[in-house]
C-alpha atoms as a PDB file:
ATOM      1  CA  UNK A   1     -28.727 232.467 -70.479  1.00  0.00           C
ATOM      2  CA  UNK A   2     -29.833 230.982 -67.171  1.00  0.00           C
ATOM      3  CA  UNK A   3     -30.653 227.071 -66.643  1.00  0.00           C
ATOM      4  CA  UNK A   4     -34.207 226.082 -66.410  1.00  0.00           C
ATOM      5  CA  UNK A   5     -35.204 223.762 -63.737  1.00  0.00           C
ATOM      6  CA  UNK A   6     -37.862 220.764 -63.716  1.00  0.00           C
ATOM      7  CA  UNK A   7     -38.597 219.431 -61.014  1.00  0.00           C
ATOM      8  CA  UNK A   8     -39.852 215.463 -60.090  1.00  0.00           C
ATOM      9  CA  UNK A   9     -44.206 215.563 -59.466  1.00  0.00           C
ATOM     10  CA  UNK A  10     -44.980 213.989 -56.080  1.00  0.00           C
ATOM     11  CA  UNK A  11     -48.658 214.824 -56.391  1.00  0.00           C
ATOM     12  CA  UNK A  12     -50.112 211.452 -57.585  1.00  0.00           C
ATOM     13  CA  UNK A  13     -48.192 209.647 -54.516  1.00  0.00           C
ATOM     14  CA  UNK A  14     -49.631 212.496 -51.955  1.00  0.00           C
ATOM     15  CA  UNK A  15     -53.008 212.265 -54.117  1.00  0.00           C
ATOM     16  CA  UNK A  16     -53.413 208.516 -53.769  1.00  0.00           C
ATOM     17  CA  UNK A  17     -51.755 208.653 -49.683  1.00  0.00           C
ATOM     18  CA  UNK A  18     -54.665 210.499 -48.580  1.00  0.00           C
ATOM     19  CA  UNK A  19     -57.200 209.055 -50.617  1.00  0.00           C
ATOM     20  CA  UNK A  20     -56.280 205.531 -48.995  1.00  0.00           C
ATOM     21  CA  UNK A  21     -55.803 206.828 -45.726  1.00  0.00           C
ATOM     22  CA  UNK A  22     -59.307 208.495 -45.894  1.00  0.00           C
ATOM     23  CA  UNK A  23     -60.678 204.958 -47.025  1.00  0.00           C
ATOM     24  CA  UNK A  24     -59.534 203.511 -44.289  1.00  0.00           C
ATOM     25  CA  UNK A  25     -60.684 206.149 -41.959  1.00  0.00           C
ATOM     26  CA  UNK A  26     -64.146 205.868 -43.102  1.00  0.00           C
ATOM     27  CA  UNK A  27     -64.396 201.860 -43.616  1.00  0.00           C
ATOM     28  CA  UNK A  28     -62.912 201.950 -39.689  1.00  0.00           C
ATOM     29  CA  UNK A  29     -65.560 203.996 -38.731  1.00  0.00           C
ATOM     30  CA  UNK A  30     -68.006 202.206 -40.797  1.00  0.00           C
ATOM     31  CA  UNK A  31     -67.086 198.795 -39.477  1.00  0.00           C
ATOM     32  CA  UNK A  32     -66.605 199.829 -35.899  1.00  0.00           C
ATOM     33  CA  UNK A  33     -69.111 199.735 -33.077  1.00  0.00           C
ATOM     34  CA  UNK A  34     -70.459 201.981 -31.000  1.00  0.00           C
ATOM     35  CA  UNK A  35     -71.442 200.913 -27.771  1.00  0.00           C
ATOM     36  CA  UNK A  36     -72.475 203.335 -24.418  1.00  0.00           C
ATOM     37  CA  UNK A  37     -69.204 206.346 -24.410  1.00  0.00           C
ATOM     38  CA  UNK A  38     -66.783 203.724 -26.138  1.00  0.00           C
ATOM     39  CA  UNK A  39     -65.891 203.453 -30.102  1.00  0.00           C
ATOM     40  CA  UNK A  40     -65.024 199.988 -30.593  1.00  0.00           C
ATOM     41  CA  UNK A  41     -62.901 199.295 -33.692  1.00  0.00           C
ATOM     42  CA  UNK A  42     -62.259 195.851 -36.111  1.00  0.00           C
ATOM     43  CA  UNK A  43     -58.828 195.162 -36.183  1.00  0.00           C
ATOM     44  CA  UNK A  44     -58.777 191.861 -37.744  1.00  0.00           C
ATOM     45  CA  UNK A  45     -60.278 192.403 -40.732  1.00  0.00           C
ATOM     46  CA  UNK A  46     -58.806 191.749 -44.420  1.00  0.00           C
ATOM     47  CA  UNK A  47     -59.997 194.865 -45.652  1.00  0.00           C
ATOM     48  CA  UNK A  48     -57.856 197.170 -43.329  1.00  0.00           C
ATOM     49  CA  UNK A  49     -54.955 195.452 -43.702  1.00  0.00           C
ATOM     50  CA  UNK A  50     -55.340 195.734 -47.803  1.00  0.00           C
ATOM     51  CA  UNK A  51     -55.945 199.012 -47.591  1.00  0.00           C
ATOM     52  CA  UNK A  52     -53.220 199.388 -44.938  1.00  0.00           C
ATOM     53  CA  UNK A  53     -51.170 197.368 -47.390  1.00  0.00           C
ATOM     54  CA  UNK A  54     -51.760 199.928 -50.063  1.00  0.00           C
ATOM     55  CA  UNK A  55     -51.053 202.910 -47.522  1.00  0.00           C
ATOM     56  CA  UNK A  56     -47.776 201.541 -47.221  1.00  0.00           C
ATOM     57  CA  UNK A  57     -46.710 200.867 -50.700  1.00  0.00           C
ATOM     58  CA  UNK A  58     -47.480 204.402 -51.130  1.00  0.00           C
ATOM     59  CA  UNK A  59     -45.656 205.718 -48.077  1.00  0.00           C
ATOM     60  CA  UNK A  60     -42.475 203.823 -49.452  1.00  0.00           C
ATOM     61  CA  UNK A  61     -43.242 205.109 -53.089  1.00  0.00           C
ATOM     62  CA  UNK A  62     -43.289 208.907 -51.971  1.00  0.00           C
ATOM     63  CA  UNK A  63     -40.312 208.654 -49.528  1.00  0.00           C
ATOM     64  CA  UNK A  64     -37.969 207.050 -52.235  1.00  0.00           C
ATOM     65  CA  UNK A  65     -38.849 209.904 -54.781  1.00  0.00           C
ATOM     66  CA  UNK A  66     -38.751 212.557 -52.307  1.00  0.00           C
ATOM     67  CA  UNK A  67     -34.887 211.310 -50.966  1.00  0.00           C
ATOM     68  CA  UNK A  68     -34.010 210.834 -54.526  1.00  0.00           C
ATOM     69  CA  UNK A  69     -35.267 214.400 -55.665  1.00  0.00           C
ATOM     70  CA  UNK A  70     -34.559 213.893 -59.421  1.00  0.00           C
ATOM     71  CA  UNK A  71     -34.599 217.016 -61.675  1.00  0.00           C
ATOM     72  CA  UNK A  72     -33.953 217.883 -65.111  1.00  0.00           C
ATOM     73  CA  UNK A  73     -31.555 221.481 -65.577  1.00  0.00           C
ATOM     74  CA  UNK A  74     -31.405 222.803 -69.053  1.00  0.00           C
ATOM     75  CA  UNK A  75     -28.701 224.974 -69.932  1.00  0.00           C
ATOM     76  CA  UNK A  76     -28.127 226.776 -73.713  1.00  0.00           C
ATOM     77  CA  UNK A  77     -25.158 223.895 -74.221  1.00  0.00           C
ATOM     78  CA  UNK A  78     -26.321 220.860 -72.129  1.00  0.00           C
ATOM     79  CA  UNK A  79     -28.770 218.952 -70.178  1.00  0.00           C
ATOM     80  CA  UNK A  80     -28.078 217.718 -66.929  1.00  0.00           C
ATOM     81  CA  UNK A  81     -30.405 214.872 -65.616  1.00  0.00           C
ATOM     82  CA  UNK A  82     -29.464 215.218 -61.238  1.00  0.00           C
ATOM     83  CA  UNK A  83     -31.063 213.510 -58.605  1.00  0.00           C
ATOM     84  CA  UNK A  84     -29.564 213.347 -54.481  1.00  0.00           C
ATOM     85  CA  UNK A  85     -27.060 210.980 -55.449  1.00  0.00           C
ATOM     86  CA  UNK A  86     -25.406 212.126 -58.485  1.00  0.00           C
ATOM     87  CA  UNK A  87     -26.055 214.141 -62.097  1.00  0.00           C
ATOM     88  CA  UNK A  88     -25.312 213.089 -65.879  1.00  0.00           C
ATOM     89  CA  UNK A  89     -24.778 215.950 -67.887  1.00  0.00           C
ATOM     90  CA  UNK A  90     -25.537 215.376 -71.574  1.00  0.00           C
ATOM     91  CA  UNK A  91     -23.756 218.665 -74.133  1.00  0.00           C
ATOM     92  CA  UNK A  92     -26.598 219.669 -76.454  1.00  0.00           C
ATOM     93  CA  UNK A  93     -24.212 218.372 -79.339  1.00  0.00           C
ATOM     94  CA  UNK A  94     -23.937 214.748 -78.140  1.00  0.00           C
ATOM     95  CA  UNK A  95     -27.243 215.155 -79.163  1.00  0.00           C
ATOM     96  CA  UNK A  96     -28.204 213.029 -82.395  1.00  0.00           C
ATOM     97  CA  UNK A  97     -31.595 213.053 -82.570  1.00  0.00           C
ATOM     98  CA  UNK A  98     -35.252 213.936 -80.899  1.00  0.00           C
ATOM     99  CA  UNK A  99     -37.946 212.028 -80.842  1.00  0.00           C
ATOM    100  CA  UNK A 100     -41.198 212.220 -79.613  1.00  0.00           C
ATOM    101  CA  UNK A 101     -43.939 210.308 -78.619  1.00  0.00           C
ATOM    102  CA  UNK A 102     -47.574 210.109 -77.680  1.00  0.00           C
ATOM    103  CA  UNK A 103     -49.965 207.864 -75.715  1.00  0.00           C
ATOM    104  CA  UNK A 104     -51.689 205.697 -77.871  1.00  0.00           C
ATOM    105  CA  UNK A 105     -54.172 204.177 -75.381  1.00  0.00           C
ATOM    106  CA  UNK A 106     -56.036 206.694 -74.266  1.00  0.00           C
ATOM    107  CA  UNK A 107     -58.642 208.516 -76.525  1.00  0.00           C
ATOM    108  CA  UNK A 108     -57.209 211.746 -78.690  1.00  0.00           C
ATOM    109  CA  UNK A 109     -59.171 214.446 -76.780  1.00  0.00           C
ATOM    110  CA  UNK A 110     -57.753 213.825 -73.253  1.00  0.00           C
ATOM    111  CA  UNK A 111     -54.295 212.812 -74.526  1.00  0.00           C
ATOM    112  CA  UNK A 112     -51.491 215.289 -74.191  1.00  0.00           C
ATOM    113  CA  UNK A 113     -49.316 216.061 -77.416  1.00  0.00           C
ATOM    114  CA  UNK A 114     -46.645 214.429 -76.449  1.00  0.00           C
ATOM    115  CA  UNK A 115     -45.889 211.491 -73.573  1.00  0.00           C
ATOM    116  CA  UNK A 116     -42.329 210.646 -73.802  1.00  0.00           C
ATOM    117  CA  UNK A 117     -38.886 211.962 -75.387  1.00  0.00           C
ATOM    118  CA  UNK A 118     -36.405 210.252 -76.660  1.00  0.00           C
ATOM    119  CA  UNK A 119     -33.260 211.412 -76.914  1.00  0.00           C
ATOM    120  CA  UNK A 120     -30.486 209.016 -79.339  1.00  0.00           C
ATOM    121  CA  UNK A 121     -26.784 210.256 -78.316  1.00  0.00           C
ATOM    122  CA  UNK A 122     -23.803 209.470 -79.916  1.00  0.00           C
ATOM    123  CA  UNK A 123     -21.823 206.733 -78.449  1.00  0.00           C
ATOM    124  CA  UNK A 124     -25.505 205.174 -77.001  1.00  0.00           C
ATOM    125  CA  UNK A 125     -26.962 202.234 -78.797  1.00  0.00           C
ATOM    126  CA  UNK A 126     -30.366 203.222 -76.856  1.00  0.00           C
ATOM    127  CA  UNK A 127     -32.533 205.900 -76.595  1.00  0.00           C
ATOM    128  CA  UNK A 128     -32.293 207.683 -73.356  1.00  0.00           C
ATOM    129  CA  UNK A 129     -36.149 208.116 -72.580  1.00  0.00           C
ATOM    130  CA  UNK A 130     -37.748 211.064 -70.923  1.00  0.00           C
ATOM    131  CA  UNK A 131     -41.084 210.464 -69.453  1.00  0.00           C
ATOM    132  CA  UNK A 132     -42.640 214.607 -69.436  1.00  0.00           C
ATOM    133  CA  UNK A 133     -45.620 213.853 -67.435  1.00  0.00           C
ATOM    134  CA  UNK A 134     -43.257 213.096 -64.214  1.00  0.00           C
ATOM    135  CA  UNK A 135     -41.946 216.452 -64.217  1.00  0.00           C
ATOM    136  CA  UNK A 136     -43.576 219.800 -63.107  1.00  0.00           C
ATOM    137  CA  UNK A 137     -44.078 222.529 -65.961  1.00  0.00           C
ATOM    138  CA  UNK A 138     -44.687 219.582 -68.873  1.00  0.00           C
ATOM    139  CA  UNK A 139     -45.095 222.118 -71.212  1.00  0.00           C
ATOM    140  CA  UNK A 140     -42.413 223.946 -70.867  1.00  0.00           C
ATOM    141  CA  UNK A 141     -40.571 220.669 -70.776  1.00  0.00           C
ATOM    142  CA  UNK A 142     -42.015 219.959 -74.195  1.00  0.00           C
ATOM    143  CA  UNK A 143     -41.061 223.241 -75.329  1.00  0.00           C
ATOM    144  CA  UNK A 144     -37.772 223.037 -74.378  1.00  0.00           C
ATOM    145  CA  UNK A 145     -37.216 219.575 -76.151  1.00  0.00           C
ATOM    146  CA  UNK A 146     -38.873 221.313 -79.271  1.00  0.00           C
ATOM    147  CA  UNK A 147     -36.125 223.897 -79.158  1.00  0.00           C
ATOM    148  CA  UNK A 148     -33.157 221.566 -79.016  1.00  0.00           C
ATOM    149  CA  UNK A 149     -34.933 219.181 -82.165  1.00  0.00           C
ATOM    150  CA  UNK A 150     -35.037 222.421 -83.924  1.00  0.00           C
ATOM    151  CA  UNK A 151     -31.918 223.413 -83.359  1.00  0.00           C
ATOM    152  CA  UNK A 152     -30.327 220.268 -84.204  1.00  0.00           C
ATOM    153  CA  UNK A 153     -32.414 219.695 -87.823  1.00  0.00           C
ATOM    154  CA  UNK A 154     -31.229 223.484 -88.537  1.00  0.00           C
ATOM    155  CA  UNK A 155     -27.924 222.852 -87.375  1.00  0.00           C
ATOM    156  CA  UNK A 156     -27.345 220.128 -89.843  1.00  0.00           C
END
């Protein structure tokens, strides 16, 4: 069969960009004076330079997971975790066990089924965990996982 392909979100780093950069807009204009034909704006003001602060971290967030551009590819005989950089392929029957998990703080009607998979491989004393909710398409994601947990309790 063909390889599936999930992709890395960006949205909540372009989400929370323009929401700070649309606070700062308005707090500038806010702030600023108007005097005659001229707009005259604070510059030295805590505020904007928090908020510019912010704007920043944000900028550097979404530029380091845009260069990276990590992915998960699922083939019928192994997964193969790539980013820019490099890939890990992992054969379906390194494959021990699958084990999901689910958000425990938030309350049971806006929680998704499951957060995070965990995958226990042989020669790995730790779980490698998958976080769903980065990646476009979580369901299909979670579908996907489902499949290879089946096929490994029918398989022994």
């Amino acid at each position: 069969m063909s390889e599936r392909i999930y992709k890395y979100k960006l949205d909540f780093y372009y989400k929370s960009l323009i929401i700070y950069m649309i606070t700062l807009i308005a707090y500038i204009l806010i702030k600023g004076n108007i005097t005659g034909d001229h707009f005259k704006f604070v510059v030295k003001d805590p505020i904007i330079y928090l908020i510019m602060l912010f704007i920043i971290f944000y900028l550097i967030l979404l530029l380091m997971n845009a260069i990276r551009a990590r992915e998960i590819i699922i083939d019928d005989r192994k997964l193969i975790f790539k980013n820019r950089f490099g890939q890990r392929e992992v054969m379906l029957n390194e494959v021990i066990r699958v084990k999901f998990s689910r958000e425990k703080r938030i309350p049971r009607q806006e929680r998704s089924d499951v957060r995070i998979v965990k995958l226990k491989l042989k020669g790995r004393k730790r779980f490698l965990r998958i976080r769903l909710n980065d990646f476009q398409n979580e369901k299909g994601l979670i579908i996907e996982f489902r499949k290879i947990s089946k096929n490994l309790s029918t398989a022994t």
